[in-house]
Protein backbone atom coordinates (compact mmCIF):
# COMPACT_ATOMS: atom_id res chain seq x y z
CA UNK A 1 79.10 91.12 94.10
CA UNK A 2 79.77 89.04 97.31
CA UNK A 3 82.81 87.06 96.75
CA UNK A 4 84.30 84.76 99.32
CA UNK A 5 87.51 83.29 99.59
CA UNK A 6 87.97 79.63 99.46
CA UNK A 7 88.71 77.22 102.34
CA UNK A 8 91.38 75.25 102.68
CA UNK A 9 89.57 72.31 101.97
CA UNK A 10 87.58 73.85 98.95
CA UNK A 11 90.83 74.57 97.64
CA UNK A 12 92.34 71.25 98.00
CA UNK A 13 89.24 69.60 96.59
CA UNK A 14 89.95 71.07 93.37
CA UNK A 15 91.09 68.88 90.40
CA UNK A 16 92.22 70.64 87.30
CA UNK A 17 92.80 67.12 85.28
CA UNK A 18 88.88 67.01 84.88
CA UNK A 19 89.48 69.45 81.66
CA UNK A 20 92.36 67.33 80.15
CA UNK A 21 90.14 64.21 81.22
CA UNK A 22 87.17 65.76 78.71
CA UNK A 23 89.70 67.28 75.77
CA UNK A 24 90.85 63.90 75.78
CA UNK A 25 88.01 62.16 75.52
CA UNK A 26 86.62 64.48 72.96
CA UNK A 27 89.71 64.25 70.66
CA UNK A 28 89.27 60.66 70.83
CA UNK A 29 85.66 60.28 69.62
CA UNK A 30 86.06 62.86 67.05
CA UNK A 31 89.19 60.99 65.94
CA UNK A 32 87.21 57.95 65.56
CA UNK A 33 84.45 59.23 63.80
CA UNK A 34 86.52 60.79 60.49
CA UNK A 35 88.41 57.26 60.62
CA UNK A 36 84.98 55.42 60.40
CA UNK A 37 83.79 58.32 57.75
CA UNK A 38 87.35 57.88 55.92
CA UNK A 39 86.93 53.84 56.05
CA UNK A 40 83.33 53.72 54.64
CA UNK A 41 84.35 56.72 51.64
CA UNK A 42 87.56 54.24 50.51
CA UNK A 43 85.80 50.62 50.75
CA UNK A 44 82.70 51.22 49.04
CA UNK A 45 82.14 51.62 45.33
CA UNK A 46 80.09 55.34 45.76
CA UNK A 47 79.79 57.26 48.67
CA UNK A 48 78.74 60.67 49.87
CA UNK A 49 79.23 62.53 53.16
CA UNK A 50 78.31 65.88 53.82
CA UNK A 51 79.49 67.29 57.24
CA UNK A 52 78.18 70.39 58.98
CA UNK A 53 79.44 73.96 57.44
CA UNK A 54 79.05 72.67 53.95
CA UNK A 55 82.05 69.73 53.70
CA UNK A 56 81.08 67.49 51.52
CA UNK A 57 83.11 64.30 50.50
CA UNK A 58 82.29 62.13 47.15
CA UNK A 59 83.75 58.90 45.92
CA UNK A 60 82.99 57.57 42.91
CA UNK A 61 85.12 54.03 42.23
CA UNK A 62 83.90 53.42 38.20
């Protein structure tokens, strides 16, 4: 394989907060989306979720 060394420049140009930048904005929408899933389960009368891998979440308010 033919590696070559960065320049100086291509060094300098590169920003390592781009991966908190994304984890970040992943934790937030997936935060966001159990609170909206947690909100609908408690203010209805009946609900049902199922999530990937098999969760599933029932309420049943009688």
């Amino acid at each position: 394989m033919n590696l070559i060394p960065l320049t100086e420049e291509e060094a300098s140009s590169c920003r390592p907060g781009e991966a908190f930048t994304l984890a970040t904005v992943l934790l937030v929408f997936s935060v966001v989306i159990l609170t909206i899933v947690a909100y609908k389960l408690f203010t209805s009368r009946g609900a049902k979720v199922t999530l990937p891998d098999g969760y599933k979440f029932e309420w049943d308010s009688k």
